[in-house]
N, C-alpha and C. Protein backbone atom coordinates (compact mmCIF):
# COMPACT_ATOMS: atom_id res chain seq x y z
N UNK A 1 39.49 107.95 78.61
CA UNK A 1 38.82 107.04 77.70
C UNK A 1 37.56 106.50 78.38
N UNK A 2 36.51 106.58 77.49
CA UNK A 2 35.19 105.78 78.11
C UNK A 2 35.37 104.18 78.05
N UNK A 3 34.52 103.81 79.16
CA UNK A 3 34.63 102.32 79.21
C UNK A 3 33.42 101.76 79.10
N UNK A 4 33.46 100.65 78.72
CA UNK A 4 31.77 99.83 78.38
C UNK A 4 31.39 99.32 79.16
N UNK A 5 30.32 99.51 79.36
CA UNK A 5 29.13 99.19 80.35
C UNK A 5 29.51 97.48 81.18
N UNK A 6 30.37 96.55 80.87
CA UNK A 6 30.97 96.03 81.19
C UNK A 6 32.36 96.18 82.46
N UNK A 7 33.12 96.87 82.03
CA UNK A 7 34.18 97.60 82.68
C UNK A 7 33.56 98.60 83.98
N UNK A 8 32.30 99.40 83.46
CA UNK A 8 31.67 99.95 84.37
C UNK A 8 31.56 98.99 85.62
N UNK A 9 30.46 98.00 85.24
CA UNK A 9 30.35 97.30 86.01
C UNK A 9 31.02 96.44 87.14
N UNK A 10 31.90 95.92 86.42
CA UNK A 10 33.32 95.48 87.10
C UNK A 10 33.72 96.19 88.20
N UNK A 11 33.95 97.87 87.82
CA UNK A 11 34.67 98.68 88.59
C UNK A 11 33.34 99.08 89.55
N UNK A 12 32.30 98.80 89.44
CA UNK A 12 31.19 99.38 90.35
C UNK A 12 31.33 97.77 91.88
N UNK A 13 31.28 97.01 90.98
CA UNK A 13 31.51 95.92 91.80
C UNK A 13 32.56 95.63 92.96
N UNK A 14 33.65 95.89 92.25
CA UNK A 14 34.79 96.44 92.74
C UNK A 14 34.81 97.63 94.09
N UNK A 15 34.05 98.33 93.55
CA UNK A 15 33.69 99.52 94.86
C UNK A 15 33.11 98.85 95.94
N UNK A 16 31.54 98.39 95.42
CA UNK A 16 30.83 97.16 96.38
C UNK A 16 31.44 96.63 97.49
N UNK A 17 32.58 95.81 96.89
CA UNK A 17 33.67 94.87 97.89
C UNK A 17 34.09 95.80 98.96
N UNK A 18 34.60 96.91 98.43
CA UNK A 18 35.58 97.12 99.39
C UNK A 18 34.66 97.98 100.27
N UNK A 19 33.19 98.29 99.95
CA UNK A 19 32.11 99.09 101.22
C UNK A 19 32.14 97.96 101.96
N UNK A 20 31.76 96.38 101.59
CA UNK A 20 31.28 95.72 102.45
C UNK A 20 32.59 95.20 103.55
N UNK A 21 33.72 95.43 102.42
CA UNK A 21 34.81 94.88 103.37
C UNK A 21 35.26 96.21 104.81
N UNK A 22 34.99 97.09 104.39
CA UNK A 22 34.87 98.83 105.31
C UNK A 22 34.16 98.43 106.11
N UNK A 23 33.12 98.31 105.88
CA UNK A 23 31.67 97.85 107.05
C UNK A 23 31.98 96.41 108.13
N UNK A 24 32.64 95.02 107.36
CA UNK A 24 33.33 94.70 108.15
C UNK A 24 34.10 94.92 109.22
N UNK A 25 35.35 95.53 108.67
CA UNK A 25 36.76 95.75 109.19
C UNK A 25 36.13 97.07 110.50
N UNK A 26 34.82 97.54 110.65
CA UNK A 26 34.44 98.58 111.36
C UNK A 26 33.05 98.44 112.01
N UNK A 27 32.68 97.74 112.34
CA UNK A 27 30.80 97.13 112.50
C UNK A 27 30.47 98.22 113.55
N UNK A 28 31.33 99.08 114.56
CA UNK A 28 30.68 99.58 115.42
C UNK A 28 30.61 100.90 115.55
N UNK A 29 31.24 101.47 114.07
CA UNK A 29 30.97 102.58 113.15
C UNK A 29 29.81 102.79 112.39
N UNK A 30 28.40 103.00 112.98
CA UNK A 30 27.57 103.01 111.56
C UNK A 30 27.59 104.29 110.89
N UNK A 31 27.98 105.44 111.26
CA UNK A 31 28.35 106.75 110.34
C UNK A 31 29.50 106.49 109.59
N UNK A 32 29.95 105.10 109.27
CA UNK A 32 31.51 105.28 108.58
C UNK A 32 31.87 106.26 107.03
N UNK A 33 30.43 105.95 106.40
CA UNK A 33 30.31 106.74 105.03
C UNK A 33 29.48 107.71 105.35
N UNK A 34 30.27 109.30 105.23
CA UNK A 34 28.74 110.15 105.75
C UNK A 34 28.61 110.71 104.63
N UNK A 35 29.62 110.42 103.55
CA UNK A 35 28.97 110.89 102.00
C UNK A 35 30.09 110.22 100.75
N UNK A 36 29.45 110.16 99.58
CA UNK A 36 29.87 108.74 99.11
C UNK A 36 30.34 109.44 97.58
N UNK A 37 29.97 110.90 97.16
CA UNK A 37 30.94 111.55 96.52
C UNK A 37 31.70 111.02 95.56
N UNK A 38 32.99 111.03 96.30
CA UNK A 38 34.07 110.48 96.07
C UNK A 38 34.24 108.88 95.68
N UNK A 39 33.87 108.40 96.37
CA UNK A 39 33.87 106.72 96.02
C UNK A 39 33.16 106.22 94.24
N UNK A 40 31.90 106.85 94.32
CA UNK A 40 31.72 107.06 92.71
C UNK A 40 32.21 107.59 91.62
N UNK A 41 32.98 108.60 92.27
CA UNK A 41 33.52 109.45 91.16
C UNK A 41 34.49 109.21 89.76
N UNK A 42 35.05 108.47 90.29
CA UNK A 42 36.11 107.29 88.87
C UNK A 42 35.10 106.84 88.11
N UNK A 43 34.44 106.48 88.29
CA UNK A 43 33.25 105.31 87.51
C UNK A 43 32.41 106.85 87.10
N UNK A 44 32.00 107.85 87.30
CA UNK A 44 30.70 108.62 86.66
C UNK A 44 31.80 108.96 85.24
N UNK A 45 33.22 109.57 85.82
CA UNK A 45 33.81 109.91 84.49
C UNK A 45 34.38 109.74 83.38
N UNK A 46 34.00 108.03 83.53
CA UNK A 46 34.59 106.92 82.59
C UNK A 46 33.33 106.60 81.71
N UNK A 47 31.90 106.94 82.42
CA UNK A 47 31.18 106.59 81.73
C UNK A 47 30.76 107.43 80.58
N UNK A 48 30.26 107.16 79.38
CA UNK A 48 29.23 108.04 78.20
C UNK A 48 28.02 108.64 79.11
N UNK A 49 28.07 109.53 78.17
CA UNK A 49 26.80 110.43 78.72
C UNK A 49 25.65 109.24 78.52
N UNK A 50 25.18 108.66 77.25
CA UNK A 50 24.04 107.97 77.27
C UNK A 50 23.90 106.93 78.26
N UNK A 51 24.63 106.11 78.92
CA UNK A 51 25.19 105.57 79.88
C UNK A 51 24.47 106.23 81.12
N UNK A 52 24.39 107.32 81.45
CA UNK A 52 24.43 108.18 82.85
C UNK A 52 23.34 107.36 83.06
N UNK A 53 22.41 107.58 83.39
CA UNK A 53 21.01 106.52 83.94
C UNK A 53 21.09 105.64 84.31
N UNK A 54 21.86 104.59 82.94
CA UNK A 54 21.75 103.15 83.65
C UNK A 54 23.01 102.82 84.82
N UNK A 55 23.64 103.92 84.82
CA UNK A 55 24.77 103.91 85.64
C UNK A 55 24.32 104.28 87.07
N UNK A 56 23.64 105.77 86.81
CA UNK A 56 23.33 105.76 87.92
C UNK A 56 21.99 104.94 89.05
N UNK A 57 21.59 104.12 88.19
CA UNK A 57 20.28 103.58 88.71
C UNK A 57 21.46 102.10 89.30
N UNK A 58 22.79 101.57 88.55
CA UNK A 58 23.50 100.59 89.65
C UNK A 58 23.91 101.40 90.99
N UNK A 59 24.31 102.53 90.43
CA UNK A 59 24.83 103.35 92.13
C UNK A 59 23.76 103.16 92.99
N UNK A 60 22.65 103.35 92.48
CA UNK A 60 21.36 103.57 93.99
C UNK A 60 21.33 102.01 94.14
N UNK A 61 21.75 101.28 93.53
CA UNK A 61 21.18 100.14 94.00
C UNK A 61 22.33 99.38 95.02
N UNK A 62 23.22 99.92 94.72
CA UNK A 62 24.33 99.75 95.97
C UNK A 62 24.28 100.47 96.81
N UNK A 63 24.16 102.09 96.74
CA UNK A 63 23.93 102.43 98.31
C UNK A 63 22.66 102.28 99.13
N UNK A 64 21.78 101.55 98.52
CA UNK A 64 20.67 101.26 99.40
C UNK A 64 20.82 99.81 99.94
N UNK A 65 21.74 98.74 99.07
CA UNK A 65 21.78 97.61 100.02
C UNK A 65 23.07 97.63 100.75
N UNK A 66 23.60 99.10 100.68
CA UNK A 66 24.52 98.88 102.00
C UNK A 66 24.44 99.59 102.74
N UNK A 67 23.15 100.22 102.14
CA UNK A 67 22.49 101.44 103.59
C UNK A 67 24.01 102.41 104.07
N UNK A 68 24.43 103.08 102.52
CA UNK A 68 24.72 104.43 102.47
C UNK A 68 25.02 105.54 101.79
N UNK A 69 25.24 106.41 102.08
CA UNK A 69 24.10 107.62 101.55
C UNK A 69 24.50 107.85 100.19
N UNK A 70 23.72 108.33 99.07
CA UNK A 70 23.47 108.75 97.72
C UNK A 70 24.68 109.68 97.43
N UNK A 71 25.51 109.68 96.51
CA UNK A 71 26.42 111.02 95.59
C UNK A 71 25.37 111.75 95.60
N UNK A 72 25.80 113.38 95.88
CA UNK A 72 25.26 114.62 95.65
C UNK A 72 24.79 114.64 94.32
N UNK A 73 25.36 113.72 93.27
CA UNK A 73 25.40 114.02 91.91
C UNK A 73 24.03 113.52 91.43
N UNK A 74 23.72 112.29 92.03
CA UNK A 74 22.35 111.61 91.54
C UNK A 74 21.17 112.12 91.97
């Protein structure tokens, strides 16, 4: 079932936490994410196609303020 851009969000947020809480729980790991794939992947297939953009323009905006690396997909 698709979810609304709401729910998206939530669950993107949700991801957020638990990078920053990773990056915590590991500070002297900076390769900890060497590809991020997977971590998006629940959230791309929940979303509508018309959706894809604004979806993927929140993904870049999380892996750049946690400085790591882009889904192959975007």
């Amino acid at each position: 079932m698709l979810k609304s851009r709401q729910e998206l969000r939530s669950m993107l947020s949700r991801i957020e936490a638990g990078i920053v809480q990773l990056h915590s729980s590991n500070p002297s790991e900076p390769d900890f994410f060497r590809w991020t794939d997977g971590v998006f992947h629940g959230v791309r297939t929940q979303c509508a196609h018309e959706d894809d953009d604004w979806l993927f323009n929140l993904i870049d905006q999380i892996c750049t303020r946690q400085s790591v690396p882009y889904p192959a997909v975007l």
